[in-house]
PDB file of N, CA and C in Angstrom:
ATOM      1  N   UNK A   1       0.846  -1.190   0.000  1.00  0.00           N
ATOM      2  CA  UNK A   1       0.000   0.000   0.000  1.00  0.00           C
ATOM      3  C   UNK A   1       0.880   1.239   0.000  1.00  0.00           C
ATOM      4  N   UNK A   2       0.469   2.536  -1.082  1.00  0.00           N
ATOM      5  CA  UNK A   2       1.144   3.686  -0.783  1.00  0.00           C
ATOM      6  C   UNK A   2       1.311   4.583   0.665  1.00  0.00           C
ATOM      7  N   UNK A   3       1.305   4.184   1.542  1.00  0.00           N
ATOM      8  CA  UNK A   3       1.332   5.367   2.864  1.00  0.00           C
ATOM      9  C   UNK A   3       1.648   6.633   2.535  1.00  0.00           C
ATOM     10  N   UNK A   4       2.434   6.555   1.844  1.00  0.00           N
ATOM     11  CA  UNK A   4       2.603   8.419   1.191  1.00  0.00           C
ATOM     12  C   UNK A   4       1.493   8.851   0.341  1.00  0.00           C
ATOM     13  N   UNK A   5       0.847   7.858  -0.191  1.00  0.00           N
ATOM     14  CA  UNK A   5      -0.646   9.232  -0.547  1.00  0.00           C
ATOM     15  C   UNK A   5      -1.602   9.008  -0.031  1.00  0.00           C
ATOM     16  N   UNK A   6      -1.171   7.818   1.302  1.00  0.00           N
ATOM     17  CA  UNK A   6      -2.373   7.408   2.532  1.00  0.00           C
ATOM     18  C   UNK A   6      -1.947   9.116   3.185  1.00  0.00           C
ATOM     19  N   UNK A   7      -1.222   9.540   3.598  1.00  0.00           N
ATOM     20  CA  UNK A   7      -0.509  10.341   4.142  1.00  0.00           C
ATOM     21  C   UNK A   7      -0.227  12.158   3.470  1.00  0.00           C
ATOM     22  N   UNK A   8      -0.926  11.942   2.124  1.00  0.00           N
ATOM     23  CA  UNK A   8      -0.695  13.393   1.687  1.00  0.00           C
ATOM     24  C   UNK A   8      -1.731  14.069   2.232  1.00  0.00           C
ATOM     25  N   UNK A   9      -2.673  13.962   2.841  1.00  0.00           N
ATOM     26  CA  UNK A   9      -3.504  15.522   3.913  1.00  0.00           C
ATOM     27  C   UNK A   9      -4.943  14.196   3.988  1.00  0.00           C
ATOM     28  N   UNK A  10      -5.488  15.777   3.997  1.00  0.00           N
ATOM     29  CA  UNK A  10      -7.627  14.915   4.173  1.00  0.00           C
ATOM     30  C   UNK A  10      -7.891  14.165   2.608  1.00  0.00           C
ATOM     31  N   UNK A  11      -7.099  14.400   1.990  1.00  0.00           N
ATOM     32  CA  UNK A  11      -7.758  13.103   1.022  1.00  0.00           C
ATOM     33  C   UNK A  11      -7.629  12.067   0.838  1.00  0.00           C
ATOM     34  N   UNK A  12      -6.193  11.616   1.398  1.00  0.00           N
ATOM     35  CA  UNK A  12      -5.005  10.616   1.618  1.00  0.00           C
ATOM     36  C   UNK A  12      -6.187  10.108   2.468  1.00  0.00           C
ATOM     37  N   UNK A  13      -6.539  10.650   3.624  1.00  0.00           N
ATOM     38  CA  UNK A  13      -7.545  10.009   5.247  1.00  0.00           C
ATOM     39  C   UNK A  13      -8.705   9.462   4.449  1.00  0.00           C
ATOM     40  N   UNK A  14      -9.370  10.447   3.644  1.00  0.00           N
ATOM     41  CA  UNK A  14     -10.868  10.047   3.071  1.00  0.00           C
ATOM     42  C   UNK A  14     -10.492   8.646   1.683  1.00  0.00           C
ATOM     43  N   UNK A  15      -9.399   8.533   1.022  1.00  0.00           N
ATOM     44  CA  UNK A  15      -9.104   7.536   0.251  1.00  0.00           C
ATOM     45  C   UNK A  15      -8.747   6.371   1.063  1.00  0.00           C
ATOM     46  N   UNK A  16      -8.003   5.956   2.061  1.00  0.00           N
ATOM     47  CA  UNK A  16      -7.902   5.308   3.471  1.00  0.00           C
ATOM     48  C   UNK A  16      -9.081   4.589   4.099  1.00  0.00           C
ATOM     49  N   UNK A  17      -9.836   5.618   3.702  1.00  0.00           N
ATOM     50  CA  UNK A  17     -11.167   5.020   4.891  1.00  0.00           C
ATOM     51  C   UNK A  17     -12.322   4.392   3.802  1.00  0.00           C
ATOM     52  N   UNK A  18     -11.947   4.859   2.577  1.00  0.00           N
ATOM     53  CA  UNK A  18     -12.770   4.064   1.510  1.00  0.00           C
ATOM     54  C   UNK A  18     -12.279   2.939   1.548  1.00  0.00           C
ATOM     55  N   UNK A  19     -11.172   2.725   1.647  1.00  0.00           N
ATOM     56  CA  UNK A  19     -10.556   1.451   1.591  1.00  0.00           C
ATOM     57  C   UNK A  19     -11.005   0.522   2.250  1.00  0.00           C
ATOM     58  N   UNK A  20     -11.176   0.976   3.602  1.00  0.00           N
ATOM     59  CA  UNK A  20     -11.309   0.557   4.725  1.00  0.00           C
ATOM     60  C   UNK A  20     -12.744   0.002   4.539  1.00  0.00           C
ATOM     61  N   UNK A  21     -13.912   0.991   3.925  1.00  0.00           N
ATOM     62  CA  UNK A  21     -15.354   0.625   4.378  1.00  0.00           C
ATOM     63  C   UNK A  21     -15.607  -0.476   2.660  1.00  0.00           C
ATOM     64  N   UNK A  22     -14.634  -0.735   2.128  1.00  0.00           N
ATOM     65  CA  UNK A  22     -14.348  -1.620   0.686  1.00  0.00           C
ATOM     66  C   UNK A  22     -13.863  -2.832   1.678  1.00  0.00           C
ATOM     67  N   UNK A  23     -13.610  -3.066   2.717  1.00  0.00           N
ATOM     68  CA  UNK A  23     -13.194  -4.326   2.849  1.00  0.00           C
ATOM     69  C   UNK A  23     -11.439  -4.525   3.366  1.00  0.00           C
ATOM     70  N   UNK A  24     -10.719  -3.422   2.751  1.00  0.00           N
ATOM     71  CA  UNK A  24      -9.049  -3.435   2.568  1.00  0.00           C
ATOM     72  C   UNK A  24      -8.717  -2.407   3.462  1.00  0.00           C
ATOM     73  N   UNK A  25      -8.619  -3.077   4.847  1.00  0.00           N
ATOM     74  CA  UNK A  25      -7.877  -2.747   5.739  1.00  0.00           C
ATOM     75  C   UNK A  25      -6.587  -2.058   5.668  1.00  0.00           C
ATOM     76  N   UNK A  26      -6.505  -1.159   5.982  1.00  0.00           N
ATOM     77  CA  UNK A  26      -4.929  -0.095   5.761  1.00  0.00           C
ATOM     78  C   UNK A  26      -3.974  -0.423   7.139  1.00  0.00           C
TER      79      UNK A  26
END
C-alpha cells in the first residue's frame, strides 16, 4: 500500500477510509 498518498492531507484520510469501508484494511 502507498502510505505516502495514505498520508498526503484529508484526502489521503478520506481515500484510506474508503478502503477501509471496501473491505481493505490499511
Amino acid at each position: 500500500m502507498r502510505f505516502g498518498v495514505i498520508g498526503a492531507g484529508s484526502w489521503g484520510t478520506a481515500f484510506s477510509k474508503l478502503l477501509i469501508e471496501n473491505g481493505h484494511e490499511v
